[in-house]
Structure formats: C-alpha cells, structure tokens
C-alpha atoms as a PDB file:
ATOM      1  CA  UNK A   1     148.291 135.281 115.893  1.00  0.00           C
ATOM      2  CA  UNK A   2     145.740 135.292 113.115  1.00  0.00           C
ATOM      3  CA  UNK A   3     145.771 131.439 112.793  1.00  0.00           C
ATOM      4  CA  UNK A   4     144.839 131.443 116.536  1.00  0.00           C
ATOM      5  CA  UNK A   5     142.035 133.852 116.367  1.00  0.00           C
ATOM      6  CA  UNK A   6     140.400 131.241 113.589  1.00  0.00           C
ATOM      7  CA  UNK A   7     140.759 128.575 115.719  1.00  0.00           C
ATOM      8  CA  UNK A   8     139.097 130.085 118.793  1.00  0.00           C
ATOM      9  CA  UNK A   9     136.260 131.857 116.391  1.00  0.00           C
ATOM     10  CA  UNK A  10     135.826 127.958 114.914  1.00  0.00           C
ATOM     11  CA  UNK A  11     135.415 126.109 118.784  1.00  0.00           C
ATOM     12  CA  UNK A  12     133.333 128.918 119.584  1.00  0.00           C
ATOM     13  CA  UNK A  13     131.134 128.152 116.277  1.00  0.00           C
ATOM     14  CA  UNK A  14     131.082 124.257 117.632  1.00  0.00           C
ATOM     15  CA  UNK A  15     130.232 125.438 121.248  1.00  0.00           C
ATOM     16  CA  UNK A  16     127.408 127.545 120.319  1.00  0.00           C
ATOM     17  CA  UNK A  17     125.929 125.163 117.552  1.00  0.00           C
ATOM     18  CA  UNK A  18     126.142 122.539 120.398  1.00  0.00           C
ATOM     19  CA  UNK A  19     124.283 124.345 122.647  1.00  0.00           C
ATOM     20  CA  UNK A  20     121.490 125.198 119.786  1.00  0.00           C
ATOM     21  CA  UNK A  21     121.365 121.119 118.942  1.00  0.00           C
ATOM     22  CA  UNK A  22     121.049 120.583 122.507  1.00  0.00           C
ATOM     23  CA  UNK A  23     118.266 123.134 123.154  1.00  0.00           C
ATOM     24  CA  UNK A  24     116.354 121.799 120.261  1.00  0.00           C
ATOM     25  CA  UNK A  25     116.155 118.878 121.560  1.00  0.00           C
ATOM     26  CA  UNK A  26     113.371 119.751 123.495  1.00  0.00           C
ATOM     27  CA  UNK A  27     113.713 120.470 126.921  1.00  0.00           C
ATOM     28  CA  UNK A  28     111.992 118.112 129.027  1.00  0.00           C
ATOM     29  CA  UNK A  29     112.967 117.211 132.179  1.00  0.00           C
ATOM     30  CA  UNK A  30     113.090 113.061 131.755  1.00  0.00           C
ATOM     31  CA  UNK A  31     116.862 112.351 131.269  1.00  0.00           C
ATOM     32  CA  UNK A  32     117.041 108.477 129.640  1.00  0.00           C
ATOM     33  CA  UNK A  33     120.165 106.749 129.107  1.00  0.00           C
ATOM     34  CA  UNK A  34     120.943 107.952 125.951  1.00  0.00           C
ATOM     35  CA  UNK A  35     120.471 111.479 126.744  1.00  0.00           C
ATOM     36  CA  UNK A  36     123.354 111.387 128.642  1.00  0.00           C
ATOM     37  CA  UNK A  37     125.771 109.139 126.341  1.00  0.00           C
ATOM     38  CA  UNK A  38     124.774 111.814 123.219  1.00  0.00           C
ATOM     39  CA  UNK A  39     125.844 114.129 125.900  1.00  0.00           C
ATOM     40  CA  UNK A  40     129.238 112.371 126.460  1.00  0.00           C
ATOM     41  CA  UNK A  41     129.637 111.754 122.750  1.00  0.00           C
ATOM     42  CA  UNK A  42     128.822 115.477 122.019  1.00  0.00           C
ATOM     43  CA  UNK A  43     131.220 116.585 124.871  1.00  0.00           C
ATOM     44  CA  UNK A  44     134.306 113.816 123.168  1.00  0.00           C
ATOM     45  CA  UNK A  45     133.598 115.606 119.598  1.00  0.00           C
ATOM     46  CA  UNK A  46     134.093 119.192 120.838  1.00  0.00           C
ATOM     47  CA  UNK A  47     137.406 118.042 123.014  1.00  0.00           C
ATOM     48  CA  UNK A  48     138.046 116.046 119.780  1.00  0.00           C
ATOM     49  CA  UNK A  49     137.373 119.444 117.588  1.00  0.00           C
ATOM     50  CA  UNK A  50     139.400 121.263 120.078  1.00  0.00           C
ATOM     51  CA  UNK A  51     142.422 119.040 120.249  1.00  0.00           C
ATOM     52  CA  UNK A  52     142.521 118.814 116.263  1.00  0.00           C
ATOM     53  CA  UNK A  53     142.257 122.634 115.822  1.00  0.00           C
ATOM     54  CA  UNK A  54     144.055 123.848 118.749  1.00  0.00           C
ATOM     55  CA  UNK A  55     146.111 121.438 119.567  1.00  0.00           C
ATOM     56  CA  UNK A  56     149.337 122.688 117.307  1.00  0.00           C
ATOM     57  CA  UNK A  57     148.922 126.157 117.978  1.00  0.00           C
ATOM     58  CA  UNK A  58     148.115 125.634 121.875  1.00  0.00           C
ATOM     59  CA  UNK A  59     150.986 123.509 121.747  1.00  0.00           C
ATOM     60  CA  UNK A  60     153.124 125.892 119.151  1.00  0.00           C
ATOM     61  CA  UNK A  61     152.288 128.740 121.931  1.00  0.00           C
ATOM     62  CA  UNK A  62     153.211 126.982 125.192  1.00  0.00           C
ATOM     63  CA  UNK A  63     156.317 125.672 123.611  1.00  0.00           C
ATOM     64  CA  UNK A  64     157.213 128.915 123.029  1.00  0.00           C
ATOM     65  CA  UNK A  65     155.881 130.287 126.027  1.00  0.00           C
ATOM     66  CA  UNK A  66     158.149 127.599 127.668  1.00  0.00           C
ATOM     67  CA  UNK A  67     161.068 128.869 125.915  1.00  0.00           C
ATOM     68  CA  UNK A  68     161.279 132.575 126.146  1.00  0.00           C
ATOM     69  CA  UNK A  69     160.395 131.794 129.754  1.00  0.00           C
ATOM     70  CA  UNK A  70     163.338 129.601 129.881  1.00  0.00           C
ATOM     71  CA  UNK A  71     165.618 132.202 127.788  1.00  0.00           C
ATOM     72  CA  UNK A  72     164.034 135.197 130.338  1.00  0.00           C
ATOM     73  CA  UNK A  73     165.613 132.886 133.305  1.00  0.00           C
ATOM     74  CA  UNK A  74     168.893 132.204 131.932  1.00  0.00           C
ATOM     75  CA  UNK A  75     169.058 135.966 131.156  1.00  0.00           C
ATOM     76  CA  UNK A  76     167.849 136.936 134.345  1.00  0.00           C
ATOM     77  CA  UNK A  77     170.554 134.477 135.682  1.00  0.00           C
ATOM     78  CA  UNK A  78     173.373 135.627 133.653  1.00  0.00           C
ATOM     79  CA  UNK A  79     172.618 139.146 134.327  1.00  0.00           C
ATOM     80  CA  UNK A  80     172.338 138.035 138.090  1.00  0.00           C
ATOM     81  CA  UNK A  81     175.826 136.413 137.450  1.00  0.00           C
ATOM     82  CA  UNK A  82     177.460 139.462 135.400  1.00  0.00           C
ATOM     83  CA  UNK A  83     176.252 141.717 138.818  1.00  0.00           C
ATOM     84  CA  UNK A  84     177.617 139.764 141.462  1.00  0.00           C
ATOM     85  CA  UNK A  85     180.998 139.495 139.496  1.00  0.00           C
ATOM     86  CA  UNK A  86     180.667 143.368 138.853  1.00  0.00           C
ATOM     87  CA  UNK A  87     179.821 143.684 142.772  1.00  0.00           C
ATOM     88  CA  UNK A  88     182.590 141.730 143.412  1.00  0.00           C
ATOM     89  CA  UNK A  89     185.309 143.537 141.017  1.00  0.00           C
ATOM     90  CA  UNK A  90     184.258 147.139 142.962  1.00  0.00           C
ATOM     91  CA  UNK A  91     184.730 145.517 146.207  1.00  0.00           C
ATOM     92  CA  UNK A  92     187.784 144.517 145.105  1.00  0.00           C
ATOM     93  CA  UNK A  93     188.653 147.606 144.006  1.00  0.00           C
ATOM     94  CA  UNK A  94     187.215 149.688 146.662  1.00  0.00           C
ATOM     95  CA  UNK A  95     189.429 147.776 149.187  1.00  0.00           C
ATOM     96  CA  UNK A  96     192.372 147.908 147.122  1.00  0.00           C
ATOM     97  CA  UNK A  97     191.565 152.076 147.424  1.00  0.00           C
ATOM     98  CA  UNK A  98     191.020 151.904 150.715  1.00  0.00           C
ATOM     99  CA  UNK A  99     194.377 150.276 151.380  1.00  0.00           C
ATOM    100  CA  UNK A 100     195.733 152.841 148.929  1.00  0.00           C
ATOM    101  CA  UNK A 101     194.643 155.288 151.168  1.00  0.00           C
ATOM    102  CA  UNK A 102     195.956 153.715 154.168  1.00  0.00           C
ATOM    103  CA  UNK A 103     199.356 153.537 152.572  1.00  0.00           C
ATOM    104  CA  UNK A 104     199.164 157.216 151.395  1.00  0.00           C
ATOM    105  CA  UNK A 105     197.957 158.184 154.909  1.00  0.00           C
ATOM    106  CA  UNK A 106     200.815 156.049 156.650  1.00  0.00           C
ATOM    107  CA  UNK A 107     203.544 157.597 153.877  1.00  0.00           C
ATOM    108  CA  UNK A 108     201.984 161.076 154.436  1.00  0.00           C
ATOM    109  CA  UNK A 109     202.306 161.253 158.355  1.00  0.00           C
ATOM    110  CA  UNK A 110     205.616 159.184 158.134  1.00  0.00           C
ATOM    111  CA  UNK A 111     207.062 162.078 155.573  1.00  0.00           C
ATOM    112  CA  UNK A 112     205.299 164.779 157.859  1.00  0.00           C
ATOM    113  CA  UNK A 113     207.419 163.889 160.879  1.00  0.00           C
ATOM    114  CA  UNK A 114     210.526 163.591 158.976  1.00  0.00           C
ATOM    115  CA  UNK A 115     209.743 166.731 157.773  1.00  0.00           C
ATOM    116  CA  UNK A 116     208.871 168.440 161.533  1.00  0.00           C
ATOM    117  CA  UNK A 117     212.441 166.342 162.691  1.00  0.00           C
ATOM    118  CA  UNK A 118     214.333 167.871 160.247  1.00  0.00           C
ATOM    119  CA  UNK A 119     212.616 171.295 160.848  1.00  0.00           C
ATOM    120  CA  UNK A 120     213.319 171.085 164.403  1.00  0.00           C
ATOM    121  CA  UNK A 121     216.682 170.015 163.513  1.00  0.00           C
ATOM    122  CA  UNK A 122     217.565 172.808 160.940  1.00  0.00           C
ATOM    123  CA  UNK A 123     216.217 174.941 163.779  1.00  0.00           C
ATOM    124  CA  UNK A 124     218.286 174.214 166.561  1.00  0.00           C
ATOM    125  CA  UNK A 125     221.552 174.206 163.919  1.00  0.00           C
ATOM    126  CA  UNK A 126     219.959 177.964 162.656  1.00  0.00           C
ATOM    127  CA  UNK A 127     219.962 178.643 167.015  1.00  0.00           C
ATOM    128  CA  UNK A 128     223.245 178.036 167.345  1.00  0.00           C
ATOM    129  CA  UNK A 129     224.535 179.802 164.345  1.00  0.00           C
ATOM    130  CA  UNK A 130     222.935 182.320 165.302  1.00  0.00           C
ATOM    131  CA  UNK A 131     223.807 182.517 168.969  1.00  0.00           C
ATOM    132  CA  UNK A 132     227.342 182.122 167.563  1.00  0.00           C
ATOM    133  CA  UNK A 133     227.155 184.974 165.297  1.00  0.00           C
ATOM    134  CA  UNK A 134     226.159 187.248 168.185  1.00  0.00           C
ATOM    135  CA  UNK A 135     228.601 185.732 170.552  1.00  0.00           C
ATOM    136  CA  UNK A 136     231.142 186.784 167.483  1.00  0.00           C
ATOM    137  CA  UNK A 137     229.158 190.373 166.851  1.00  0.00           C
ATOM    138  CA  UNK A 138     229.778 190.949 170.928  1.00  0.00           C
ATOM    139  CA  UNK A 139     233.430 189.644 171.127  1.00  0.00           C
ATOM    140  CA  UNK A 140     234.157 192.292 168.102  1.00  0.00           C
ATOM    141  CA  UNK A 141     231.709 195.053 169.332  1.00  0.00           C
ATOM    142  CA  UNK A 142     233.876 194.698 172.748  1.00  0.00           C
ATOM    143  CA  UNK A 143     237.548 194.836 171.182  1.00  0.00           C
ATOM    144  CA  UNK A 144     236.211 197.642 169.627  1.00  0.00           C
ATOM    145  CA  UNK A 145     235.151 199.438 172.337  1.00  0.00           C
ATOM    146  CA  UNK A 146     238.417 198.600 174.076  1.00  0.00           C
ATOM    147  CA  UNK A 147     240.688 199.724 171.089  1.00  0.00           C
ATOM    148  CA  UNK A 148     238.221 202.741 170.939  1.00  0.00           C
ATOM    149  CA  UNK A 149     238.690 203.330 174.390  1.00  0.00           C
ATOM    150  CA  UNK A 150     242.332 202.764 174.631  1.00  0.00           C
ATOM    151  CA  UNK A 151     242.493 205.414 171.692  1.00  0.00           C
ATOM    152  CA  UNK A 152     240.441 207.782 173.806  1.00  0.00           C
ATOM    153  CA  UNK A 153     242.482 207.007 176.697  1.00  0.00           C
ATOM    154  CA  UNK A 154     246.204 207.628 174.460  1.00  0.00           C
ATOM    155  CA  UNK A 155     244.321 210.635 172.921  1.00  0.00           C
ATOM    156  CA  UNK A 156     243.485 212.178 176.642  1.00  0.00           C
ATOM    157  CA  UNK A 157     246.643 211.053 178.589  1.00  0.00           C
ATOM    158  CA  UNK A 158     248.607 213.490 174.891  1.00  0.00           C
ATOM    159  CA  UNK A 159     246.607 215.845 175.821  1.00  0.00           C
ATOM    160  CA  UNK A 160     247.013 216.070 179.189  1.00  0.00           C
ATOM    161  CA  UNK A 161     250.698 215.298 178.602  1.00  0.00           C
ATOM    162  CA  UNK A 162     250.874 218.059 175.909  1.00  0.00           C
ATOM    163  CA  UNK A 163     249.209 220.292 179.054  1.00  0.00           C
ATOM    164  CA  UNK A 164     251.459 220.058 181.522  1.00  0.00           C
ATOM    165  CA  UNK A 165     254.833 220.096 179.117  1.00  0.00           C
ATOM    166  CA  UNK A 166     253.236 223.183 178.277  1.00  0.00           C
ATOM    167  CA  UNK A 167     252.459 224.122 181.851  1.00  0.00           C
ATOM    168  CA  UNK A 168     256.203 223.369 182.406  1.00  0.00           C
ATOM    169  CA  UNK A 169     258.419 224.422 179.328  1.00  0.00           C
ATOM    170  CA  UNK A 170     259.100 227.794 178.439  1.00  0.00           C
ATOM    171  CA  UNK A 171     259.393 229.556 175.648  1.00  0.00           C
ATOM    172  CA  UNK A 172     263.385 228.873 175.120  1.00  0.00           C
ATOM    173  CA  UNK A 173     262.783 225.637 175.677  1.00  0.00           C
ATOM    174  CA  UNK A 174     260.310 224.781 173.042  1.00  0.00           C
ATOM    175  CA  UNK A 175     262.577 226.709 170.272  1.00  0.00           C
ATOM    176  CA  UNK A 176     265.424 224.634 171.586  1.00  0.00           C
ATOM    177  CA  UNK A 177     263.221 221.608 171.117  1.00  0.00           C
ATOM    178  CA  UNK A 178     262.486 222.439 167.905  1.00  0.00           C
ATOM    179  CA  UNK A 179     265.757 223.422 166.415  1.00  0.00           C
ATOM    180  CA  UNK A 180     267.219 219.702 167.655  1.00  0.00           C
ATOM    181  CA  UNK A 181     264.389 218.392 165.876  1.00  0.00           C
ATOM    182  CA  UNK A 182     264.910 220.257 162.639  1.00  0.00           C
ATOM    183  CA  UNK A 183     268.512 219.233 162.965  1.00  0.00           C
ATOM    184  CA  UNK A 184     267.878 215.642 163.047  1.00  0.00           C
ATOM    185  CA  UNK A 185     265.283 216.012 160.540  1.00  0.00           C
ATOM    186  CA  UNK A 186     268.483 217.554 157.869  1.00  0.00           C
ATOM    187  CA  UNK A 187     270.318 215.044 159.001  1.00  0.00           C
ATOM    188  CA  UNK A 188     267.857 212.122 158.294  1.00  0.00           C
ATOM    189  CA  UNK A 189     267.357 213.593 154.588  1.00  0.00           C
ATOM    190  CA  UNK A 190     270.625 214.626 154.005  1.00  0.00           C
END
C-alpha cells in the first residue's frame, strides 16, 4: 500500500511539472508543427513514466484483484453448492418425516379400531355374562321362593293339621297317643 501511494505521489509530480513546462512555454495562440509533436512526445514520456512506475503494482493489484475475485466466486459457488445439498438433505428428511407420520397415523388408527373391535367385543362377551348371571340369580331367587313357599305351605297345612286333630281328639286320646309313643321310644333304645 505504501509503495503505491509513492507511485501515484511521483505521476502526480510528472503531471504537474508537465503542466508548469507547458505553461511556460508561453501561451500564444499559434500552434506550429512542433508544438504538437513536443506535445505527443511529452504525453509518450508520462504514459512511459506511468507504465514504468505503475505498471508492477497496477498489475501486482489487478492480479490480485483478479484472484480474490476469483476465490470470492468459487466460495460463493461452493457455499451455493454446500446449500442446495443441505436443502436437499432436509427435504429428504422432511419427507422421510412426513411419511413417518403417515405410517404412525395409519398404525395409530389401524391399532385404534382393533382396539374399539375388541372393546365392542369384550363388551358383548361382558353382556352375556352378565345376562347369564342374572338369568342364574333369577332361576335361584325362584327355587327359593318355591322351597320357601313350599315350607310355608308344609308349615301352614301342620298347623292347620295340628288344629283340627286338636279340634277332634280328646283328652284320652292324646295320653293314649303318647304312651304308644313312649313305648316305642323304650323299645327303640332298649
């Protein structure tokens, strides 16, 4: 950077001493001949001084210019390439995850109305047991009743038995009654 700054300061030193040569020369307006080939040979030194002077570092600079130009597009171009491919691998991925989805969604309801089948299966088996049970429960509840009413019915018909044999035997008769029974009793145990 410093070498370029002393070549610029030196053309500008050749420009303006130029200038001052040519203003000295005394400003009238008749232009001969050799006015103008001084003026082509004064214009060929200064591109001559320029080329000399900044022709390596102009050159130095573009060339490097050129290159970290050239290094900032292949960057910019790898960095284009390493996106895409990144794009790429989440699409990838994100589609993969959406068929993941679908599958878990498909599984999901699939297991769901298994699950609702068997429900309403285990259901209607629970129904039946159940209907059974009661059908058993009633079945038992009515022999009961019958065997309670039967006893009921034994237990009235003794009593109305035990009624009327008292209704109809006598005194003497029950102490006869009971004195054959006392006999047979003995002669049971004896």
């Amino acid at each position: 950077m410093k070498k370029i700054f002393i070549y610029v300061l030196a053309v500008l030193s050749i420009i303006v001493f130029c200038g001052l040569s040519y203003a000295s020369s005394g400003g009238g307006h008749e232009t001969s001949m050799m006015d103008w080939v001084w003026r082509f040979v004064n214009f060929g030194i200064l591109v001559a001084v320029l080329v000399i002077f900044l022709g390596k570092p102009m050159k130095e600079y573009f060339k490097q210019r050129t290159e970290l130009i050239e290094r900032s597009i292949k960057e910019a171009s790898d960095a284009k390439a390493a996106a895409e491919k990144a794009l790429k691998e989440v699409e990838d991925k994100l589609t993969l995850k959406e068929q993941e989805i679908d599958k878990i969604m498909d599984a999901a309801k699939r297991t769901g109305e298994a699950d609702r089948d068997r429900m309403i299966s285990d259901g209607e088996k629970m129904s039946e047991k159940i209907r059974e049970q009661a059908r058993v429960n009633i079945d038992q509840e009515l022999k009961n009743a019958r065997e309670q009413l039967k006893a009921d019915a034994a237990m009235l018909s003794l009593e109305i038995a035990e009624k009327k044999i008292k209704d109809k035997i006598s005194k003497d008769d029950q102490i006869k009654i009971l004195e054959e029974s006392l006999k047979k009793i003995e002669g049971q145990n004896g």
